[in-house]
C-alpha atoms as a PDB file:
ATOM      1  CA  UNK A   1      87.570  49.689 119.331  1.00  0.00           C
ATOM      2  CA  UNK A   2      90.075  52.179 121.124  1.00  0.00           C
ATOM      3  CA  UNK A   3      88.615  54.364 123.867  1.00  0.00           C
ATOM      4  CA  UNK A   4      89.551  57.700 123.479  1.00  0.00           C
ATOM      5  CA  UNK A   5      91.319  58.973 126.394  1.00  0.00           C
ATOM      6  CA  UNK A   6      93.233  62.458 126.021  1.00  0.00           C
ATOM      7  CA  UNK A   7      95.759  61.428 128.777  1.00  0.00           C
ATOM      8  CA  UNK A   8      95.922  58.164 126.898  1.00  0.00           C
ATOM      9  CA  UNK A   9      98.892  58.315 123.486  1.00  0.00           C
ATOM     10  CA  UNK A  10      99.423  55.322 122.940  1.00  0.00           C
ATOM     11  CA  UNK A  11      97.340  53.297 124.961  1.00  0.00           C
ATOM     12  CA  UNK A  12      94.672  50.513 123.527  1.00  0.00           C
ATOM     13  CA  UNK A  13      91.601  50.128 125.904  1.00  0.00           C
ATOM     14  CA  UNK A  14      89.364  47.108 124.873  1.00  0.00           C
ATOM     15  CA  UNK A  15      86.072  46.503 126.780  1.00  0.00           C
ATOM     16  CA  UNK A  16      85.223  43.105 128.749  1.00  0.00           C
ATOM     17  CA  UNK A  17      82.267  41.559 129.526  1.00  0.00           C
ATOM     18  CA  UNK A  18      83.668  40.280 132.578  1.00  0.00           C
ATOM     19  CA  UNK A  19      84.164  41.802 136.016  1.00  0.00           C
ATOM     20  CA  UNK A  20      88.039  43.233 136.388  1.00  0.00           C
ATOM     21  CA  UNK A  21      88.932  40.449 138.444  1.00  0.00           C
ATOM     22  CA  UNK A  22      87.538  37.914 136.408  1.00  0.00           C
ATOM     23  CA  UNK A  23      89.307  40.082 133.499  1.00  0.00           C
ATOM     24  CA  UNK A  24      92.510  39.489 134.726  1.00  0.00           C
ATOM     25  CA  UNK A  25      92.137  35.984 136.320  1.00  0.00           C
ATOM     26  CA  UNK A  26      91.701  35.272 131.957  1.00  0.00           C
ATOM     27  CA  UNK A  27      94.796  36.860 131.121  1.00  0.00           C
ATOM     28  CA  UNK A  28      96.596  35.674 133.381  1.00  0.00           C
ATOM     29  CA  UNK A  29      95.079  31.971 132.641  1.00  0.00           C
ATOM     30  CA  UNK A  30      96.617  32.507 128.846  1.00  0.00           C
ATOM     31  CA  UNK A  31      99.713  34.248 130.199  1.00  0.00           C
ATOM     32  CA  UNK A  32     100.204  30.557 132.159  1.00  0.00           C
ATOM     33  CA  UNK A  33      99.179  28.949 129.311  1.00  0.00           C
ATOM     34  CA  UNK A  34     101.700  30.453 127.080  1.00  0.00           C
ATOM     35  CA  UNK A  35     104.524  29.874 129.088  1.00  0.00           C
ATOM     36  CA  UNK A  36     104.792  33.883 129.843  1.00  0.00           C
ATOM     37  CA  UNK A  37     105.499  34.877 133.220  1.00  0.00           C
ATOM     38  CA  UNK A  38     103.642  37.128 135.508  1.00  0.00           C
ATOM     39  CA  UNK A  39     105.429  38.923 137.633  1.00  0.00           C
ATOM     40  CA  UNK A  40     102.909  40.817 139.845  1.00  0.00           C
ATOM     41  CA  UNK A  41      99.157  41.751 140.062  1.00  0.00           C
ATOM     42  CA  UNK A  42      97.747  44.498 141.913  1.00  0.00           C
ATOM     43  CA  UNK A  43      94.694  45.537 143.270  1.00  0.00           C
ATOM     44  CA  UNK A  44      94.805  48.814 143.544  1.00  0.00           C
ATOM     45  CA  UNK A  45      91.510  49.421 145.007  1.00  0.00           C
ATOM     46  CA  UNK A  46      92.212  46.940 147.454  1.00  0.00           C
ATOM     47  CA  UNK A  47      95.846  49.709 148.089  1.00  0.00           C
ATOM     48  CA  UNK A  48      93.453  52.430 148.266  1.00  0.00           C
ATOM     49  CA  UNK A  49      91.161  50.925 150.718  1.00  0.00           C
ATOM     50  CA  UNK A  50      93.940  50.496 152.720  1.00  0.00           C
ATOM     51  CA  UNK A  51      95.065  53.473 152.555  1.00  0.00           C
ATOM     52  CA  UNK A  52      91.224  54.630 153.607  1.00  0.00           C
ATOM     53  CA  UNK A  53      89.928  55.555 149.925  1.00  0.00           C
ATOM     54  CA  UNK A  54      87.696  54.298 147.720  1.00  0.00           C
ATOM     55  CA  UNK A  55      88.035  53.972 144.035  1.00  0.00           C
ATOM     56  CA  UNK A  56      85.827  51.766 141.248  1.00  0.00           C
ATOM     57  CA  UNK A  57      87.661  48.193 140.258  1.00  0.00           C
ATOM     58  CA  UNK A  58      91.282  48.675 138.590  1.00  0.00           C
ATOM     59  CA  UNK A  59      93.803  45.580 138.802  1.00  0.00           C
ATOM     60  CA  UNK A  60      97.070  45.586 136.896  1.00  0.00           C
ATOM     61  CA  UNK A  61      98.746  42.620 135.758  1.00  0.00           C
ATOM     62  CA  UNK A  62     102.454  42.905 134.664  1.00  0.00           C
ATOM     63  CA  UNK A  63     104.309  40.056 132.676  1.00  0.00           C
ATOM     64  CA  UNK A  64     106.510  38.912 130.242  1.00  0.00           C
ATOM     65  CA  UNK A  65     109.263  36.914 128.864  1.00  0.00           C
ATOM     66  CA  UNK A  66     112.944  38.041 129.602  1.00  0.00           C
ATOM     67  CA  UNK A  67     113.865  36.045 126.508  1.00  0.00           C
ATOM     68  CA  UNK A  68     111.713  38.513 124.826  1.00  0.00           C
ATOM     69  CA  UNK A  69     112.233  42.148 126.608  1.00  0.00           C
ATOM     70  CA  UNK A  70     115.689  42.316 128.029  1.00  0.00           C
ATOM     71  CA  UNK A  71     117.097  42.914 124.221  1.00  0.00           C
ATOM     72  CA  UNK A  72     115.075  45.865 124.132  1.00  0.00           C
ATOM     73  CA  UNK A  73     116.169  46.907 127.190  1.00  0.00           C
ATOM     74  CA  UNK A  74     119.921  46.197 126.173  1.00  0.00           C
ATOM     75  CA  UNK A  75     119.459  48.526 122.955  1.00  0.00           C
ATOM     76  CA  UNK A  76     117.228  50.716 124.899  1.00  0.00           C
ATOM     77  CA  UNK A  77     117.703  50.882 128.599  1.00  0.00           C
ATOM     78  CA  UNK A  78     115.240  53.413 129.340  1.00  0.00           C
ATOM     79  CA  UNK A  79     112.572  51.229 127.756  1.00  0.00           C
ATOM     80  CA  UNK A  80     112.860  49.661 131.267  1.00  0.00           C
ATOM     81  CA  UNK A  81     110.207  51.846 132.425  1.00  0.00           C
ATOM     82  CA  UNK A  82     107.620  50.427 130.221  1.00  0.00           C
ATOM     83  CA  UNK A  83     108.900  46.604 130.169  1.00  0.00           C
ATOM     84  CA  UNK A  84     107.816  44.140 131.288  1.00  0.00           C
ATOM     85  CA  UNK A  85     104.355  44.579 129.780  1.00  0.00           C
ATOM     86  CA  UNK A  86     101.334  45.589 131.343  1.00  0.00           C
ATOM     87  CA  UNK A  87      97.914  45.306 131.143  1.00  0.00           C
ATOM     88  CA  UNK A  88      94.940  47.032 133.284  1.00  0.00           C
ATOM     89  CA  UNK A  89      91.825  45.898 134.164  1.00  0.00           C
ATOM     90  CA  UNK A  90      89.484  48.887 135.350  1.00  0.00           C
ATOM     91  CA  UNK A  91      86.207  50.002 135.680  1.00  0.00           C
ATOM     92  CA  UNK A  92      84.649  53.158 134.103  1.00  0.00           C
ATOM     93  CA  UNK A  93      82.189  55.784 136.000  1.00  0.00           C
ATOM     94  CA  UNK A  94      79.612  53.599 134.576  1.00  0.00           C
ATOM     95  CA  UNK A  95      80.333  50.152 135.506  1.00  0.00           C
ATOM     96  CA  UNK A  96      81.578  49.238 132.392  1.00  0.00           C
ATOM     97  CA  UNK A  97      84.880  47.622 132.366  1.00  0.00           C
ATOM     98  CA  UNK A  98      88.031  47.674 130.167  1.00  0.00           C
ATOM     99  CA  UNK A  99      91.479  46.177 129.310  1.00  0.00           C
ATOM    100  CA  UNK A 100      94.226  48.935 128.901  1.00  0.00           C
ATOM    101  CA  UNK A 101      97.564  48.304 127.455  1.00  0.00           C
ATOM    102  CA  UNK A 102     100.208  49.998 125.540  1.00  0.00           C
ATOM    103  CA  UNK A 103     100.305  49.885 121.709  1.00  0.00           C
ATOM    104  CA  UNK A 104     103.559  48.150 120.486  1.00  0.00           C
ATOM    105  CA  UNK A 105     103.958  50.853 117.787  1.00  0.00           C
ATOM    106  CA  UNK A 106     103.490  53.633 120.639  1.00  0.00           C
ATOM    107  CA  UNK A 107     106.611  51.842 122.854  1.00  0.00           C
ATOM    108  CA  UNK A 108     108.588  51.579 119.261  1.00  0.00           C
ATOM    109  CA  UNK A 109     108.005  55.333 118.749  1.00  0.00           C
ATOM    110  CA  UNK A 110     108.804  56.121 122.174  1.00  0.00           C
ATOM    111  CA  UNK A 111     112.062  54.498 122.895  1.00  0.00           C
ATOM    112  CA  UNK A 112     113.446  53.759 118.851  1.00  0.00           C
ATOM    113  CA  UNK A 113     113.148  50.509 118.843  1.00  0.00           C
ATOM    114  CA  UNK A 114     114.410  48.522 115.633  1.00  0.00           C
ATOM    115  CA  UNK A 115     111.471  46.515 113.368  1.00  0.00           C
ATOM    116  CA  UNK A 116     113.588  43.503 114.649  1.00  0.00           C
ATOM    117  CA  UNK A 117     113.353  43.557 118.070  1.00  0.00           C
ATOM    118  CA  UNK A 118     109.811  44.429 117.981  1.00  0.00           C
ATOM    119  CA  UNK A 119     108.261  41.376 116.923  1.00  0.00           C
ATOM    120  CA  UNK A 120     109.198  40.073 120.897  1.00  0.00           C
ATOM    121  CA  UNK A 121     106.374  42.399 122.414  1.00  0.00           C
ATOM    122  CA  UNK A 122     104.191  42.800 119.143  1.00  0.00           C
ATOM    123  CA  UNK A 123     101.904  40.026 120.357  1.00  0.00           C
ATOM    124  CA  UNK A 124     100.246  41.752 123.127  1.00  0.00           C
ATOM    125  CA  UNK A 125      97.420  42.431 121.400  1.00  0.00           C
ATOM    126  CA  UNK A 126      96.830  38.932 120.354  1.00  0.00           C
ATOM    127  CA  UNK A 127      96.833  37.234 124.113  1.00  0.00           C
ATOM    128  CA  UNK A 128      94.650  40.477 125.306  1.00  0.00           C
ATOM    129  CA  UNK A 129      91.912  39.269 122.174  1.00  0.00           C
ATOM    130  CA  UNK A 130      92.274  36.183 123.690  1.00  0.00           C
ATOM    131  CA  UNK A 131      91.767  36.963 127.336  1.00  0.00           C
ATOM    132  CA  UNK A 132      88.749  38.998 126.088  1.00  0.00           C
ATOM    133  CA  UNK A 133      86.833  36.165 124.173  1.00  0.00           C
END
């Protein structure tokens, strides 16, 4: 199921039954068990409280394997902005939460990339089904 977002080209939203922490704490608990590096996770509600606002759940988790996105990055260097992968974990104006990533096709279209480099990032969708279950 994608969520249709008008901001959103390119972006896959799958719903959880879990809470956006507990979202993320499964990702990142098949990230680990893949062997896939994380590389930061942020609460940005926890920022915004900080910062004296106040906004519904939303972490992001962003990972990867340099094995896997530095060649894109080589033949595209702008695809940088996009790599290492993301995921986000928020939740909606009515409690219900999601898991938001970009579509590998979308960051093929967007930066070129060659049907032989994508298979290193066309997995995403995969360990988010995963995370999910």
């Amino acid at each position: 199921m994608m969520f249709a977002m008008a901001a959103g080209k390119g972006l896959v939203s799958k719903p959880s039954a879990h809470s956006v922490e507990e979202t993320i704490d499964r990702l990142e608990a098949v990230l680990r068990e893949k062997n896939i590096h994380v590389f930061a996770r942020i609460d940005q509600r926890a920022e915004a409280k900080k910062a004296g606002l106040d906004m519904p759940a939303m972490e992001l988790l962003i990972f990867g394997n340099p094995k896997a996105g530095t060649p894109l990055m080589i033949a595209e260097p702008t695809s940088g902005i996009d790599l290492p992968l993301k995921a986000l974990a928020w939740e909606d104006r009515e409690g219900k939460v999601w898991l938001s990533y970009n579509a590998p096709e979308y960051l093929q279209q967007r930066f070129s990339i060659g049907e032989d480099l994508m298979k290193n990032i066309s997995g995403i969708g995969a360990l988010i089904e995963q995370a999910l279950r």
